[in-house]
Protein backbone atom coordinates (compact mmCIF):
# COMPACT_ATOMS: atom_id res chain seq x y z
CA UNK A 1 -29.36 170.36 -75.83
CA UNK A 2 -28.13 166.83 -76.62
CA UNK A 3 -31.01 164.81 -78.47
CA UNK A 4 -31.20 160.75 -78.48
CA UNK A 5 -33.14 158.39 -79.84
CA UNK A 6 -35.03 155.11 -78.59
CA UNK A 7 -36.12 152.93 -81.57
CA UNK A 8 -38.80 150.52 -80.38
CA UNK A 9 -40.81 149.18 -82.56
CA UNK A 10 -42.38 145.80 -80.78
CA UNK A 11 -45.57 146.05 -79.10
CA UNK A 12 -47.21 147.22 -75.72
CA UNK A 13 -45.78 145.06 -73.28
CA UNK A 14 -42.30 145.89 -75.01
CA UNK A 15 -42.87 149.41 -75.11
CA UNK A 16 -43.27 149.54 -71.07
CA UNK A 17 -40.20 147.52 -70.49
CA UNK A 18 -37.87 150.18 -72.49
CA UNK A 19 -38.62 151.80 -69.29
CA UNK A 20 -35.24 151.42 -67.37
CA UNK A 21 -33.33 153.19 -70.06
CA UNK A 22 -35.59 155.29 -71.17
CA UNK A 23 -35.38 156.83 -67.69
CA UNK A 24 -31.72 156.74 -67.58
CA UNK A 25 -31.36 158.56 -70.87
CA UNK A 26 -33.94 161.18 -69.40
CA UNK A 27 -31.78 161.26 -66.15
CA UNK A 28 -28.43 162.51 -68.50
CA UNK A 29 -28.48 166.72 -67.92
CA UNK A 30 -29.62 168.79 -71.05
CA UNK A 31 -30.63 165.86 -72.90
CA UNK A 32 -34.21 165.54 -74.48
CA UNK A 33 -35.07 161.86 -75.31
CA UNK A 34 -36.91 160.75 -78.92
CA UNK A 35 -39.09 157.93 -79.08
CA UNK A 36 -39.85 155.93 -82.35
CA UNK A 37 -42.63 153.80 -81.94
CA UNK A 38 -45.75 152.05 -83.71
CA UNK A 39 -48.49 154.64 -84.12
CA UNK A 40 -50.99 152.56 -82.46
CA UNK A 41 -48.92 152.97 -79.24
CA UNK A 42 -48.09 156.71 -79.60
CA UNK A 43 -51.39 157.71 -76.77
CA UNK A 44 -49.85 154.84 -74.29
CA UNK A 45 -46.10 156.24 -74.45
CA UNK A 46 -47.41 159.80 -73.36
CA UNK A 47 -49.24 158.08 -70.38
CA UNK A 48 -46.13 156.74 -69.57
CA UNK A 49 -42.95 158.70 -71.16
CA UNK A 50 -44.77 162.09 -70.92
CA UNK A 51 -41.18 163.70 -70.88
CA UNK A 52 -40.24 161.73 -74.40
CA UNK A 53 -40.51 163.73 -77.65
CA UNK A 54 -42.65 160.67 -80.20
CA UNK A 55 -41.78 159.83 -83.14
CA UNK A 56 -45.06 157.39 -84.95
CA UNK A 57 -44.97 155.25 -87.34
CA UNK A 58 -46.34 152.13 -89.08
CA UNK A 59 -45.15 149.03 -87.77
CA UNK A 60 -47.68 146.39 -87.16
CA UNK A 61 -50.72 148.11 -89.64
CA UNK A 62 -52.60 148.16 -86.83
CA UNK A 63 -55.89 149.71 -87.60
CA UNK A 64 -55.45 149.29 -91.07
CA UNK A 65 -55.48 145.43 -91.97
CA UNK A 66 -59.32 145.72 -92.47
CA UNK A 67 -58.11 148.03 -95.98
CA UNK A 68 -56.91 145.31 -97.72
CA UNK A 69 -53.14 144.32 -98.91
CA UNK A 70 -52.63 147.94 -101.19
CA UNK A 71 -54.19 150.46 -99.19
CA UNK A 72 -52.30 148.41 -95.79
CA UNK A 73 -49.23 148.98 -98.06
CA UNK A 74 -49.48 152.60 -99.41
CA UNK A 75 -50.96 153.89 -96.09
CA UNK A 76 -47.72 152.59 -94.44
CA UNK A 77 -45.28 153.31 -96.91
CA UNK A 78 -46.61 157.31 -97.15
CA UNK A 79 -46.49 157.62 -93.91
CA UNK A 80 -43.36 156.23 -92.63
CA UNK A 81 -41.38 158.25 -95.62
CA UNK A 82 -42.73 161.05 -94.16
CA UNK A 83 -41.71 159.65 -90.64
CA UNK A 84 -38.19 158.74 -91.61
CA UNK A 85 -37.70 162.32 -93.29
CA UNK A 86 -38.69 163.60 -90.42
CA UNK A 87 -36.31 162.14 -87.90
CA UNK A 88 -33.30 162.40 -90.43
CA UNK A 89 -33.70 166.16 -90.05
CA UNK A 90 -33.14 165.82 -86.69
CA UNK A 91 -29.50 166.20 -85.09
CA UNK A 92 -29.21 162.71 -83.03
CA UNK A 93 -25.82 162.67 -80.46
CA UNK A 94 -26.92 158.40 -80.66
CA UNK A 95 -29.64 156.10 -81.54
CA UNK A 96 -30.23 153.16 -79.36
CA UNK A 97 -32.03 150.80 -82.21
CA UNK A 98 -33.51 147.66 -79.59
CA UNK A 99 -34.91 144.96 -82.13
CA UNK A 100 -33.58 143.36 -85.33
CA UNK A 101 -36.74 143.49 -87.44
CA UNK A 102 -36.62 144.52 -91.00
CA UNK A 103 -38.26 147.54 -90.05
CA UNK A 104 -35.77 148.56 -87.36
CA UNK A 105 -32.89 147.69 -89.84
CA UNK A 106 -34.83 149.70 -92.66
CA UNK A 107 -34.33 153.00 -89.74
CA UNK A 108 -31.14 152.01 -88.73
CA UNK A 109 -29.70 152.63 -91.93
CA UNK A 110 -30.86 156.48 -92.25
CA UNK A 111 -27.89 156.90 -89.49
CA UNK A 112 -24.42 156.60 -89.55
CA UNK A 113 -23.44 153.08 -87.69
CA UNK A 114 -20.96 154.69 -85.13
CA UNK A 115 -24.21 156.70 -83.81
CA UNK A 116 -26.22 153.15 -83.40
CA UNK A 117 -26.41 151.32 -80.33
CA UNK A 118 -27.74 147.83 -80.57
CA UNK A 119 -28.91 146.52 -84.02
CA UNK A 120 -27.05 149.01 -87.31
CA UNK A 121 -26.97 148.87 -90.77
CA UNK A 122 -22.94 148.76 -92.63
CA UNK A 123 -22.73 148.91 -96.27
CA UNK A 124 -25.51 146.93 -96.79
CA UNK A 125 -25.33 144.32 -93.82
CA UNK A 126 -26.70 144.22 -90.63
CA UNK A 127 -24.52 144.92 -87.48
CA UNK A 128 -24.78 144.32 -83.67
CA UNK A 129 -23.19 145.80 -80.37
CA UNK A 130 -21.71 143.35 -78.78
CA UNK A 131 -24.32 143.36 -75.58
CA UNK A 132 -26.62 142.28 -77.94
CA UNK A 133 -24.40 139.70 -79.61
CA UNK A 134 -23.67 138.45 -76.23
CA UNK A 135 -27.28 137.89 -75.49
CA UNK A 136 -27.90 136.05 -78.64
CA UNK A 137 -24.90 133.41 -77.42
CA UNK A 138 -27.20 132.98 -74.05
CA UNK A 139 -30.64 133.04 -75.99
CA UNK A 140 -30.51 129.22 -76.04
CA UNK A 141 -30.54 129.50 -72.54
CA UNK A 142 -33.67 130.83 -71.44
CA UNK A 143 -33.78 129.45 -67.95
CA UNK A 144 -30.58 131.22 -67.15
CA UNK A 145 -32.09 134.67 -69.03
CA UNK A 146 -32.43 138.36 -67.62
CA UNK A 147 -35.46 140.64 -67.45
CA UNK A 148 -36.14 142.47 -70.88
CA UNK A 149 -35.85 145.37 -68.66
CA UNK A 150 -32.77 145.05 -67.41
CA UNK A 151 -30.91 144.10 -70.91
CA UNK A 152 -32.36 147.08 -72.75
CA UNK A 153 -31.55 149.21 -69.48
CA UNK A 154 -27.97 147.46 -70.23
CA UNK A 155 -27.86 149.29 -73.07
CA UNK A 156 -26.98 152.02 -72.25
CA UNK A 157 -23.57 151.73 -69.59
CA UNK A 158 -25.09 154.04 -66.83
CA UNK A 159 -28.70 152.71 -66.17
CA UNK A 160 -30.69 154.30 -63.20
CA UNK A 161 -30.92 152.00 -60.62
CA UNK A 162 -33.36 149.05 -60.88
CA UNK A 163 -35.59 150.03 -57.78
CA UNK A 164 -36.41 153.48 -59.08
CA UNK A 165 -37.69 152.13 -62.39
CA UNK A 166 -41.21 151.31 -61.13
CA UNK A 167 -43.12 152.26 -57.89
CA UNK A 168 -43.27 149.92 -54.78
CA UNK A 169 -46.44 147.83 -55.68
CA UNK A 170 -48.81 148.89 -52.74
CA UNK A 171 -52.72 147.49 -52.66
CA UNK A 172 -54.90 150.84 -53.27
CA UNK A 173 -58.13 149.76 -52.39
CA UNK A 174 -60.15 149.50 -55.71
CA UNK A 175 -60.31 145.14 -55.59
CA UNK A 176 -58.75 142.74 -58.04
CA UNK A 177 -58.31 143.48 -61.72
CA UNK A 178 -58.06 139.98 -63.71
CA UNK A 179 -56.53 139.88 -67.32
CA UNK A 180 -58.37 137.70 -69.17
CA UNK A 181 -55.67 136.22 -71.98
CA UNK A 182 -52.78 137.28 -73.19
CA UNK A 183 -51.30 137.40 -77.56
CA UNK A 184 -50.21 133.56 -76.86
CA UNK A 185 -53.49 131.52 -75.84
CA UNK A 186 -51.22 129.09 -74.54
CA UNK A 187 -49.94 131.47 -71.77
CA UNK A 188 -53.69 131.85 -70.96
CA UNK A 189 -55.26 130.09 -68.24
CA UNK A 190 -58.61 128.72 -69.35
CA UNK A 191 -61.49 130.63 -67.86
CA UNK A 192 -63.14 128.26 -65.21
CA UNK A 193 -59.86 128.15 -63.86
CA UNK A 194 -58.90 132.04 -64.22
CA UNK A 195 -62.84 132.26 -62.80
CA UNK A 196 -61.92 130.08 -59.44
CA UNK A 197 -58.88 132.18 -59.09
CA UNK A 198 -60.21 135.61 -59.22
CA UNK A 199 -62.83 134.38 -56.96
CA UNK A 200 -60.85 133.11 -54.36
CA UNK A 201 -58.30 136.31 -54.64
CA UNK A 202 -61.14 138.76 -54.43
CA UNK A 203 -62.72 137.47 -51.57
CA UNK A 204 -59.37 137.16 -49.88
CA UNK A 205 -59.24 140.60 -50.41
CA UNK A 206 -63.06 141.49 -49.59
CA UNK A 207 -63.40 145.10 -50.84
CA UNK A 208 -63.61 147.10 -54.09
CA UNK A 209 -64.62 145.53 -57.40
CA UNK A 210 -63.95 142.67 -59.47
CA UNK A 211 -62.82 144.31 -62.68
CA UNK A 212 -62.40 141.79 -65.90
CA UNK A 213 -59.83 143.68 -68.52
CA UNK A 214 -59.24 142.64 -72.22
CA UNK A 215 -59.60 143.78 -75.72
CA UNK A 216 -62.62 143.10 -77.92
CA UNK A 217 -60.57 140.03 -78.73
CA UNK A 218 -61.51 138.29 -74.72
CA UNK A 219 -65.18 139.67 -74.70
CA UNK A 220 -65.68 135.85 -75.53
CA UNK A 221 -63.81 134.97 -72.26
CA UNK A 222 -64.75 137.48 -70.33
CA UNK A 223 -68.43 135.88 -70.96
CA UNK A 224 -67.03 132.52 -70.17
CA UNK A 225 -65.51 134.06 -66.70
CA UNK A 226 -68.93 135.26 -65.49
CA UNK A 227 -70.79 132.01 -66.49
CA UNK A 228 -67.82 130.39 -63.98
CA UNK A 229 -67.51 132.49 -61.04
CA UNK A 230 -70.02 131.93 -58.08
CA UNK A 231 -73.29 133.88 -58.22
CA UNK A 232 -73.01 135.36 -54.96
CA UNK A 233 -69.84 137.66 -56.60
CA UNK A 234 -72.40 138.41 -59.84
CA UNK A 235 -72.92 142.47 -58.68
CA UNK A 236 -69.47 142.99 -57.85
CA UNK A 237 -68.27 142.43 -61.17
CA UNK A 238 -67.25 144.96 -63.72
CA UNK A 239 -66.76 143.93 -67.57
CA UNK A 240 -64.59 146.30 -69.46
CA UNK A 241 -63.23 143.96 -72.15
CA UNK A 242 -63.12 145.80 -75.13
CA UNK A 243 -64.20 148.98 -73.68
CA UNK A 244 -61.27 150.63 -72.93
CA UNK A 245 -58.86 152.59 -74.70
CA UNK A 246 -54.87 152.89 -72.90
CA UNK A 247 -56.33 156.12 -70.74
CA UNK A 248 -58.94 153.78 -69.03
CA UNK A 249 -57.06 151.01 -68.88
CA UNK A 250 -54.67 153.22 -66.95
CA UNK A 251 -57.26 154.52 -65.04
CA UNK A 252 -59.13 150.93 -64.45
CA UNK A 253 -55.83 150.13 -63.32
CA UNK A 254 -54.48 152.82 -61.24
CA UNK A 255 -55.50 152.20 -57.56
CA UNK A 256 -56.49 147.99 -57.59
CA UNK A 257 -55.44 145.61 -54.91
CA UNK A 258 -53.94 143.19 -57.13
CA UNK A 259 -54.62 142.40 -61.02
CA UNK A 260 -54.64 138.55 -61.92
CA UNK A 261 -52.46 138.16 -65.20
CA UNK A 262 -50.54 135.96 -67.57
CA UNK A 263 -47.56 137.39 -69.16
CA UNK A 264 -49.02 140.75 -70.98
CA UNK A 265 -48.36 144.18 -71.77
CA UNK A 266 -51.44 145.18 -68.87
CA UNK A 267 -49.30 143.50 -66.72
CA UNK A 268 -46.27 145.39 -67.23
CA UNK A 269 -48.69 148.24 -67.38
CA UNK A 270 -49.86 147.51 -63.46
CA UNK A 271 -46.42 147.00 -62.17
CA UNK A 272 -45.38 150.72 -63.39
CA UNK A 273 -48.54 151.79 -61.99
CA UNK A 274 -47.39 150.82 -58.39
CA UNK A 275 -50.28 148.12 -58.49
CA UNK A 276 -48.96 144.61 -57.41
CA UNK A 277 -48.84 142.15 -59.89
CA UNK A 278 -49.77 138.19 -59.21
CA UNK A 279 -48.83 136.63 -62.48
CA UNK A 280 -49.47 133.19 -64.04
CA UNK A 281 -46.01 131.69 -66.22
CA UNK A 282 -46.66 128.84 -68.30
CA UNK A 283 -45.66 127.61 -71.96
CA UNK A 284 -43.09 129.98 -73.49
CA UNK A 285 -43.42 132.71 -70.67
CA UNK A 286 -40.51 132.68 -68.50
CA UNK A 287 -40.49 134.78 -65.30
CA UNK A 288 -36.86 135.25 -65.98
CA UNK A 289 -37.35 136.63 -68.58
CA UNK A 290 -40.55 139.15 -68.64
CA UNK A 291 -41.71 138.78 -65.39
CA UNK A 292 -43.61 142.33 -63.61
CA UNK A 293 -40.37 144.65 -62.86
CA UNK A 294 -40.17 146.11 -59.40
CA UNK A 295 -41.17 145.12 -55.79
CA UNK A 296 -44.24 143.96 -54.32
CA UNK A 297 -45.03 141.02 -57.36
CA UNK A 298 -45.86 137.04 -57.02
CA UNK A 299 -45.22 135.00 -59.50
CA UNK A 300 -46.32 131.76 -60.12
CA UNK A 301 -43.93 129.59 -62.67
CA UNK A 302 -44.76 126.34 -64.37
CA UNK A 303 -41.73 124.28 -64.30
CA UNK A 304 -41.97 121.10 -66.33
CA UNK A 305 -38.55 119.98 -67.94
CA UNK A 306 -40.24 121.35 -71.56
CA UNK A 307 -40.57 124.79 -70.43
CA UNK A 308 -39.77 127.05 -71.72
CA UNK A 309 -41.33 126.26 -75.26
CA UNK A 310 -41.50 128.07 -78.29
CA UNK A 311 -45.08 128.79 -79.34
CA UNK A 312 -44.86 128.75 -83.26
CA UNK A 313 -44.57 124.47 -82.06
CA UNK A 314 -47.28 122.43 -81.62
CA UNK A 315 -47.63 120.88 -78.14
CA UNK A 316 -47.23 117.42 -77.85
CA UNK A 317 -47.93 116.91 -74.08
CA UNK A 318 -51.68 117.92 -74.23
CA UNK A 319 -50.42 121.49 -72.66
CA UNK A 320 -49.36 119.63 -69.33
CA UNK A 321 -48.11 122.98 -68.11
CA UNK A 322 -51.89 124.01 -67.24
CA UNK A 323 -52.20 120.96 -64.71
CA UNK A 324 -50.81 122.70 -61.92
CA UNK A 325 -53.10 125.94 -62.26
CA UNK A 326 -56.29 123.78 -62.57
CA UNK A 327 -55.32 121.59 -59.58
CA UNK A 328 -57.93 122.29 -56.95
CA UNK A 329 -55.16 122.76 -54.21
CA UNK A 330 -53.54 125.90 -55.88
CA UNK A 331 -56.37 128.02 -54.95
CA UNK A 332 -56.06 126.91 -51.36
CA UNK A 333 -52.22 127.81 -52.06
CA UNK A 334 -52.96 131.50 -53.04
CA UNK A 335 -55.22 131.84 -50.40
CA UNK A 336 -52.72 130.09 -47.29
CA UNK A 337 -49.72 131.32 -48.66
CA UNK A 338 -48.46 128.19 -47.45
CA UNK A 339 -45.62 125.85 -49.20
CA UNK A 340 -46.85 122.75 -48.61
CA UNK A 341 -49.76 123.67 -49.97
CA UNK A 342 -48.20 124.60 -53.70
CA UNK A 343 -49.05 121.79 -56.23
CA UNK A 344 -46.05 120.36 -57.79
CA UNK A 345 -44.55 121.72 -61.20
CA UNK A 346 -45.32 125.27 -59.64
CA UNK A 347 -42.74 127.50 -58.70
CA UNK A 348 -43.77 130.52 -56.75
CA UNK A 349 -41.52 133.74 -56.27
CA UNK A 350 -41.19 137.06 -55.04
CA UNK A 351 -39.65 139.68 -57.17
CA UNK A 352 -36.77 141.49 -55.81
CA UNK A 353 -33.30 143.34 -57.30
CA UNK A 354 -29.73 141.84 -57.30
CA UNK A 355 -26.91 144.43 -59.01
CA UNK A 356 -27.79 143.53 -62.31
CA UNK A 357 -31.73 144.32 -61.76
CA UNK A 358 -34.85 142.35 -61.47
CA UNK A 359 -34.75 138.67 -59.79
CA UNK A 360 -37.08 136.12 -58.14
CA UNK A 361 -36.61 134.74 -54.96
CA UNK A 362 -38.41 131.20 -54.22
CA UNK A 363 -41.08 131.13 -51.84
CA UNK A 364 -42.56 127.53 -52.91
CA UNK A 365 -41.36 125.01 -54.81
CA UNK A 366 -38.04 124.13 -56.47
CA UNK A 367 -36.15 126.13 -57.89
CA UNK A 368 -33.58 124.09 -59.74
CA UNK A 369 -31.57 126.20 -61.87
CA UNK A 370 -30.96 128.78 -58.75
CA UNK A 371 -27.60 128.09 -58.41
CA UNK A 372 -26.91 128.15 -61.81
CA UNK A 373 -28.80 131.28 -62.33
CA UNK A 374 -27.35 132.86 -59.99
CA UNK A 375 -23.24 132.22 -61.30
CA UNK A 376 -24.62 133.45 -64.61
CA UNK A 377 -25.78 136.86 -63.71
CA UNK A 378 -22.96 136.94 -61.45
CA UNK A 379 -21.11 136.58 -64.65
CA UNK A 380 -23.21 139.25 -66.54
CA UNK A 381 -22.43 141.65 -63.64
CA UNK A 382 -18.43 141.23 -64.04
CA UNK A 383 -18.90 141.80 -67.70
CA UNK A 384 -21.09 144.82 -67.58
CA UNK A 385 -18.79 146.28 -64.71
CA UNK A 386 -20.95 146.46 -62.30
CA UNK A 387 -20.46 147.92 -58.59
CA UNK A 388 -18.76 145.11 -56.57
CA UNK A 389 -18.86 142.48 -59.60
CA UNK A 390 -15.49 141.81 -59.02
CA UNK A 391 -16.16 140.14 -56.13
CA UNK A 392 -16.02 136.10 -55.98
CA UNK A 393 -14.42 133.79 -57.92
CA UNK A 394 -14.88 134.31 -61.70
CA UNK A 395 -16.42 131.78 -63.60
CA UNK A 396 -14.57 130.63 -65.90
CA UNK A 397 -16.90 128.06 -67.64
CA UNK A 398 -19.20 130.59 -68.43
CA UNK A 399 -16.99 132.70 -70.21
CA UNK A 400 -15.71 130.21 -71.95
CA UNK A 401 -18.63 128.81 -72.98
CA UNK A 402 -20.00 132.76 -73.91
CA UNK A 403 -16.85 135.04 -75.37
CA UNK A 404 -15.56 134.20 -78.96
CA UNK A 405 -12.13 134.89 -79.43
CA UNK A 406 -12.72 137.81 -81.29
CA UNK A 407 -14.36 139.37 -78.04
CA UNK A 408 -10.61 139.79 -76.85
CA UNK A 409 -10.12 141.72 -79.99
CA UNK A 410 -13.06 144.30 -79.90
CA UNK A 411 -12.09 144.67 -76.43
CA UNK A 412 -8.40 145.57 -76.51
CA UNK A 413 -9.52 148.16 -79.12
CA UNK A 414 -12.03 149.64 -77.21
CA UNK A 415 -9.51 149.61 -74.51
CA UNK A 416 -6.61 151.61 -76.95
CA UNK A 417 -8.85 154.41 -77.91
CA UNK A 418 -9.57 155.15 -73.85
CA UNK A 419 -12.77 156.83 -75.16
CA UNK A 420 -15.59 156.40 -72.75
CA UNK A 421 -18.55 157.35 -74.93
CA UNK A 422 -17.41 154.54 -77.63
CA UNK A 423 -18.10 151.77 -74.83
CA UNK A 424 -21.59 153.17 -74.86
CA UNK A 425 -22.68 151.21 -77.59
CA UNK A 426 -24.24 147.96 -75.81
């Protein structure tokens, strides 16, 4: 039995979208799959890796902060030495280390580097593979980016395919689950607007309940949403904000029409559910990006020429990139369906899958860096390898503007040894 590791130490929403190659480590025969992860996320990744051997430890101090500074810091300290001893003693064939936190950098070095995919540790300096590399050249790019899914499924140079990652989103009958705020308040739509929303959607829908879905942290919200939404909907509404630990919220989940959501970890939740996603993109959320992976999602993008931002920023445009949400004619957009009903600055796509994964094809409004888009993950594809990549014209702007000359290097190496399993290192 070959045993590999998946290092993923970000938080919820993160820990879903490992899924592509989690699933296409699982998929290698007699190979049994390791999962290090924050504690506080251990009961989550057995709902959804229930085939994954876990591996906890103290990342964020969640659960802890209310200690105080030493306690925070011994707690974590005694418990990840006994985590790290723990997963030296076991016989790793490769680690696939996905983040370049101190933390991840801190694990990284327990191995030797040649094991590491991703982010390793050398004599004292941090190292990356050069998929990641190659994504830091394009991370000033984030219009022309790829799903999170699909470059940590990239990791890996034999990913499952992208349309057996997650279900076909199908409605199930149990209503219209709204999310009421996400880490980033700015990717939040304001609650008489989020209220006027989920009205309109669940009445367009007409059947099961109108479930609200949060941590303690929206119970203020979630009050704000039910002083907003029409009294006639009062008895078909069902607060759960902070009553639900990752079991219910899999089990509120499981079986909804739709759920109503910025960009959040309960949405990537829904769209491995099967449960179709309808998701709101505004300040630094790009659908691009971390949109809801798989078929049967709409997502609604902001597109002002500042998106997208960075949040740690302060907004100097009064949060513009909320005006199209609150416009009065967006609702009668999600309910038509109709393009000429969209408000302007909102660009609304269906998810879909292109070679290299997940994609959005425009179903209202403009979508002006298409073209572009589309050349650069055309570009990806040729350099990953893909199945009929080679096709086209290559573009030779991009990879001029994206290789270093020492790419040509690495490559001709890799290329001497004629040793498949040291190209797996992306």
């Amino acid at each position: 039995m070959k045993h590999v590791l998946v290092v993923q130490l970000a938080r919820f929403g993160d820990l879903v979208q490992t899924k592509r190659l989690i699933l296409s480590l699982c998929a290698r025969p007699d190979t049994q799959v390791h999962l290090c992860l924050d504690s506080s996320l251990e009961p989550l990744a057995r709902l959804v890796y229930p085939k994954v051997v876990t591996h906890p430890l103290a990342a964020h101090g969640t659960g802890l902060a209310t200690a105080g500074p030493e306690a925070l810091f011994t707690a974590m300290l005694n418990g990840n030495r006994r985590a790290f001893a723990g997963l030296t003693a076991q016989r790793f064939e490769a680690v696939y280390n996905l983040n370049r936190s101190p933390l991840n950098l801190a694990l990284a070095s327990l191995f030797d580097p040649g094991q590491v995919r991703g982010y390793a540790w050398r004599h004292g300096q941090p190292l990356q593979g050069p998929w990641p590399e190659l994504a830091m050249r394009w991370s000033g790019q984030r219009r022309l980016g790829i799903n999170l899914v699909d470059f940590w499924g990239h990791f890996t140079t034999s990913p499952v395919p992208p349309e057996t990652v997650n279900p076909l989103a199908m409605p199930g009958g149990g209503g219209v689950g709204v999310v009421l705020a996400g880490r980033e308040s700015r990717r939040s739509l304001p609650p008489e607007v989020l209220a006027r929303i989920a009205a309109a959607a669940y009445e367009h829908t007409g059947r099961g309940r109108l479930l609200l879905l949060g941590s303690k942290a929206e119970i203020p919200a979630a009050k704000a949403v039910l002083r907003a939404l029409p009294g006639r909907l009062t008895d078909k509404v069902t607060d759960l904000s902070g009553q639900t630990d990752w079991a219910g919220l899999v089990d509120a989940l499981s079986g909804m029409d739709r759920v109503l959501t910025p960009d959040t970890g309960t949405m990537h939740l829904a769209a491995h559910l099967g449960v179709p996603v309808t998701a709101f993109f505004l300040s630094s959320a790009w659908c691009f990006e971390t949109g809801p992976y798989g078929q049967g999602h709409t997502v609604h993008q902001a597109v002002l020429d500042c998106l997208p931002c960075l949040e740690s920023r302060p907004c100097h445009l009064e949060h513009l990139c909320l005006t199209p949400f609150a416009d009065p004619g967006f609702v009668r957009f999600l309910v038509t369906g109709k393009s000429e009903h969209a408000p302007k600055d909102i660009l609304s796509l269906r998810a879909g899958f292109d070679v290299l994964g997940q994609t959005y094809a425009s179903v209202a409004g403009e979508d002006a860096d298409r073209e572009q888009r589309l050349r650069f993950r055309a570009f990806l594809s040729r350099h990953l390898g893909l199945p009929d990549a080679e096709k086209g014209v290559p573009d030779t702007g991009l990879a001029e503007r994206f290789y270093q000359e020492r790419d040509w290097f690495v490559q001709k190496k890799q290329l001497i040894s004629n040793n498949r399993k040291s190209l797996d290192f992306f």
